[in-house]
Structures are given as C-alpha cells and as structure tokens.
PDB file of N, CA and C in Angstrom:
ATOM      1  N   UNK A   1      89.919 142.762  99.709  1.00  0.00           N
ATOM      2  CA  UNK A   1      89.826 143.552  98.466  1.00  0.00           C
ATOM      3  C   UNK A   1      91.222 143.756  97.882  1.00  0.00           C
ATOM      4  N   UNK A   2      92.440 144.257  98.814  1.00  0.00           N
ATOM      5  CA  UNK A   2      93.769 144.393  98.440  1.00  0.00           C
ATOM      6  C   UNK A   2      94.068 143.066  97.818  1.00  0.00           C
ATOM      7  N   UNK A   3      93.942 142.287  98.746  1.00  0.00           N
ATOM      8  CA  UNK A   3      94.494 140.361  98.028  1.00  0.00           C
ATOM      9  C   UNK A   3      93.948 140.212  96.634  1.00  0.00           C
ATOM     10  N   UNK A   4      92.680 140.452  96.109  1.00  0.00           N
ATOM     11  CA  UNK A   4      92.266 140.466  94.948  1.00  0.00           C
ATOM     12  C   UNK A   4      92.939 141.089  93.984  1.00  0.00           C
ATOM     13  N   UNK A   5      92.835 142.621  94.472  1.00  0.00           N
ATOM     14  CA  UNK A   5      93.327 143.402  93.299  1.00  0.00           C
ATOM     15  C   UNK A   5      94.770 142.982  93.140  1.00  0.00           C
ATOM     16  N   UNK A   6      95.881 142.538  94.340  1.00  0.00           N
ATOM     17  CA  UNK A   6      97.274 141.729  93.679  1.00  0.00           C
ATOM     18  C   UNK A   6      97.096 140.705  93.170  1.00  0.00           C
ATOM     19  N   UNK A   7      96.040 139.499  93.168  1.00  0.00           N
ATOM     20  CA  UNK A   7      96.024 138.495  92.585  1.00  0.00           C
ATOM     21  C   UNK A   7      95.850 138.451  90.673  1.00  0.00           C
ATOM     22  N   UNK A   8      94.582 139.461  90.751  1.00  0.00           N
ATOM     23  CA  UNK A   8      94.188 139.853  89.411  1.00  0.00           C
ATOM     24  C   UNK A   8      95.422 140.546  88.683  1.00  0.00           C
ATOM     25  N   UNK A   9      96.698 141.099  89.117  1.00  0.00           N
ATOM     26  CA  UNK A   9      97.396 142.052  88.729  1.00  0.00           C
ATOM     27  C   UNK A   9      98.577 141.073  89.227  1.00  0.00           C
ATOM     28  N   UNK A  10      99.067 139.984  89.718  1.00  0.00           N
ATOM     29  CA  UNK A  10     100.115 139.083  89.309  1.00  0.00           C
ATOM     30  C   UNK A  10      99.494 138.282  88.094  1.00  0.00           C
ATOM     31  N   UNK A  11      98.523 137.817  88.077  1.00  0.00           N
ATOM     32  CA  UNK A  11      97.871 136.752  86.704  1.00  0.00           C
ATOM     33  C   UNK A  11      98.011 137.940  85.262  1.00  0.00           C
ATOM     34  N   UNK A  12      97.848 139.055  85.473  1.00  0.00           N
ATOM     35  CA  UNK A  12      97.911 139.914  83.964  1.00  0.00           C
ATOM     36  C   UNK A  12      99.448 139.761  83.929  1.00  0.00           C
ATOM     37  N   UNK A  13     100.366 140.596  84.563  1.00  0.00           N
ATOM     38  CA  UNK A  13     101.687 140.343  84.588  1.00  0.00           C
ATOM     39  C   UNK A  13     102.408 138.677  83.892  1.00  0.00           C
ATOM     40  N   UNK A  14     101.306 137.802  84.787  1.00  0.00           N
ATOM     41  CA  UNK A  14     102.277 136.703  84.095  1.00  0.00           C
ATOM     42  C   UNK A  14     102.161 136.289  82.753  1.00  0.00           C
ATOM     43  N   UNK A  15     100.775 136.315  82.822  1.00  0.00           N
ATOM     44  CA  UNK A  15     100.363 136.603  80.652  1.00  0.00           C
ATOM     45  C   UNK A  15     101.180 136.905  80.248  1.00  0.00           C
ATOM     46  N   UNK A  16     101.537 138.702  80.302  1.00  0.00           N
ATOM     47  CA  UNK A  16     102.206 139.481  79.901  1.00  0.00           C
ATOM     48  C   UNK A  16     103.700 139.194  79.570  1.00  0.00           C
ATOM     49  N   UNK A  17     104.178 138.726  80.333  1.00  0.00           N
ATOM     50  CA  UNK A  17     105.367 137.652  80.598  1.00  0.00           C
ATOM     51  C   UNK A  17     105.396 136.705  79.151  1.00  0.00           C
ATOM     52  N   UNK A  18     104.394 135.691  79.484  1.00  0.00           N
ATOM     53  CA  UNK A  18     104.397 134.540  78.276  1.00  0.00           C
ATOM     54  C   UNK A  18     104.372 135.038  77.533  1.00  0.00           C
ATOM     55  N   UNK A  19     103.605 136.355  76.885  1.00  0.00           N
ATOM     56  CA  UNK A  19     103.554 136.742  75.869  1.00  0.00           C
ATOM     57  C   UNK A  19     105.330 137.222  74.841  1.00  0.00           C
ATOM     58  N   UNK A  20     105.341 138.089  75.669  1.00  0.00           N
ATOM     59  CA  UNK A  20     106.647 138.610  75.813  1.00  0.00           C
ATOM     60  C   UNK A  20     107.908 137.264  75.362  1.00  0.00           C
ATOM     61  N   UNK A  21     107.701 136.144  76.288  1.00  0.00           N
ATOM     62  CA  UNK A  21     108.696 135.374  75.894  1.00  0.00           C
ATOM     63  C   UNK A  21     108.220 134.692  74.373  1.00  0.00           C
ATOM     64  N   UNK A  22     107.139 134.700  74.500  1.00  0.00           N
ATOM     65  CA  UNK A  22     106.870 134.143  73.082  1.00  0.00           C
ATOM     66  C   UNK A  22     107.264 135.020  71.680  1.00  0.00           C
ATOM     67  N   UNK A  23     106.787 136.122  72.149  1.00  0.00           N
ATOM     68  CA  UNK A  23     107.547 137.011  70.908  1.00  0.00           C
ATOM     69  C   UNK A  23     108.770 137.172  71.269  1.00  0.00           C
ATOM     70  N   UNK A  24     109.541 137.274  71.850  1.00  0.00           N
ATOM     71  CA  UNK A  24     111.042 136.891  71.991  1.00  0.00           C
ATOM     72  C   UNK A  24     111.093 135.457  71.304  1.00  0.00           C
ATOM     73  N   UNK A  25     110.596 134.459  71.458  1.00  0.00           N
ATOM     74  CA  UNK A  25     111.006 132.997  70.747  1.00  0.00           C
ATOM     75  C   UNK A  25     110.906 133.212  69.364  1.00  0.00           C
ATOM     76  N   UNK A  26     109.670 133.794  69.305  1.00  0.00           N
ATOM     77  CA  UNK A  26     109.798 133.727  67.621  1.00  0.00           C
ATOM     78  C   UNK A  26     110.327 134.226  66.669  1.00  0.00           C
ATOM     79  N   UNK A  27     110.813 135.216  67.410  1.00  0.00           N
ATOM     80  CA  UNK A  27     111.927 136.501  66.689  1.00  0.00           C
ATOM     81  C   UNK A  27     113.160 136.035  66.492  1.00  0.00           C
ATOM     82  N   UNK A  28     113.426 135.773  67.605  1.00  0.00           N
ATOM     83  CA  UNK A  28     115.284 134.756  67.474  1.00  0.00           C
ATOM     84  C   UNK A  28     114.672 133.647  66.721  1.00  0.00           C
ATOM     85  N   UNK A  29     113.984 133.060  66.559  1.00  0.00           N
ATOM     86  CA  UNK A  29     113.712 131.945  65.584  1.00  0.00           C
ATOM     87  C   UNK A  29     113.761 131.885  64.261  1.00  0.00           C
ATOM     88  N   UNK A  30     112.888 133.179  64.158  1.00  0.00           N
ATOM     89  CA  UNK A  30     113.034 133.527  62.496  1.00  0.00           C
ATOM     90  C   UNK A  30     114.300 134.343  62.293  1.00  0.00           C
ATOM     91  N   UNK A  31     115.312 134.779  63.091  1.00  0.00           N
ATOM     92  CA  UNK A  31     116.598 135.292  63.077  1.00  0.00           C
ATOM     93  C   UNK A  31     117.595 133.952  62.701  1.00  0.00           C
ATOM     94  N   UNK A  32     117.785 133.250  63.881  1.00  0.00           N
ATOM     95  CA  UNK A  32     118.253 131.745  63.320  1.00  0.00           C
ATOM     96  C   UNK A  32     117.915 131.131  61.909  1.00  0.00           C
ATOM     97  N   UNK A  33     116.670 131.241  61.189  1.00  0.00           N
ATOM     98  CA  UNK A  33     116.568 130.930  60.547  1.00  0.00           C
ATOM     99  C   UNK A  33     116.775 131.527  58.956  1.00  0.00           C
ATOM    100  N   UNK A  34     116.619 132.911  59.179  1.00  0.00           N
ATOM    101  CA  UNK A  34     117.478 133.682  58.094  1.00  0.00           C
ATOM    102  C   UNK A  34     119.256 133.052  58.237  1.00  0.00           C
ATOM    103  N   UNK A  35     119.617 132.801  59.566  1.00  0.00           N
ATOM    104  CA  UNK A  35     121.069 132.836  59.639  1.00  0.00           C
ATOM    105  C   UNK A  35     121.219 131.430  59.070  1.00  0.00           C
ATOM    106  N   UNK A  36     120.306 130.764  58.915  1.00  0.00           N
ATOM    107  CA  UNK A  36     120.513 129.001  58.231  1.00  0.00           C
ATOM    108  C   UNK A  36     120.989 128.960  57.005  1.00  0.00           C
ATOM    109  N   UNK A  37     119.837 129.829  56.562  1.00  0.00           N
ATOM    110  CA  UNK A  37     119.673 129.840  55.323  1.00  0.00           C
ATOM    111  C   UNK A  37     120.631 131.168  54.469  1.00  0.00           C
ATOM    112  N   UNK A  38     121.261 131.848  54.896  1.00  0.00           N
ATOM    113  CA  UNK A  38     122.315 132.369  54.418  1.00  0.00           C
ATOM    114  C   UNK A  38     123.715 131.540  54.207  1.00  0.00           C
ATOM    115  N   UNK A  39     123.780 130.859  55.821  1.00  0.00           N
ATOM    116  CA  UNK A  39     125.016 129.923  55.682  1.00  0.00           C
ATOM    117  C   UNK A  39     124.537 128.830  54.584  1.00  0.00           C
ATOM    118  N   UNK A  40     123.389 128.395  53.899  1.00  0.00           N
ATOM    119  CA  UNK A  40     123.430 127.047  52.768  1.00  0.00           C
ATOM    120  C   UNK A  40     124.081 128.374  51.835  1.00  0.00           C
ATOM    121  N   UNK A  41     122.730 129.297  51.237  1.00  0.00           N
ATOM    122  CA  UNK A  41     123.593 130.141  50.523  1.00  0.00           C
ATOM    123  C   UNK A  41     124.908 129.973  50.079  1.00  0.00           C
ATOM    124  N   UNK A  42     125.628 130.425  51.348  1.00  0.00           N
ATOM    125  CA  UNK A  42     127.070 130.773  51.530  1.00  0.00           C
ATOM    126  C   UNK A  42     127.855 129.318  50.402  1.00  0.00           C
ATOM    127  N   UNK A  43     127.440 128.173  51.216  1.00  0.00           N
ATOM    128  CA  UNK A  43     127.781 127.397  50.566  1.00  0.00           C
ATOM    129  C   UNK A  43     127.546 127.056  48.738  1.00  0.00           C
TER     130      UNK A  43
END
C-alpha cells in the first residue's frame, strides 16, 4: 500500500516538474523574443 501511494506521488511530482519546466521554457522564450525584437528596433 506504502509502495503505491510513493509511486502515485513520484509520477504527480514528475508531471509537475514538466510542467513547471515548460512554463519556464516558454517564458524565457517569449522574453528572448521581446529581447530580438527590440535589438532589430534598436537598429
């Protein structure tokens, strides 16, 4: 019963994880990409 309930509760965690890195990717992404497009701007 213990082995379960850690198994079920490492698999949410690791979701949680991907998720997490994914909204981290996309955030610096669309950050980089404001920063692109200021430097053409600039130019």
């Amino acid at each position: 019963m213990q082995g379960n309930n850690n198994h079920s509760h490492s698999q949410l965690s690791t979701s949680f994880c991907k998720k997490m890195r994914l909204t981290e990717f996309s955030f610096s992404a669309s950050v980089n990409t404001q920063l692109t497009l200021q430097e053409i701007r600039n130019e």
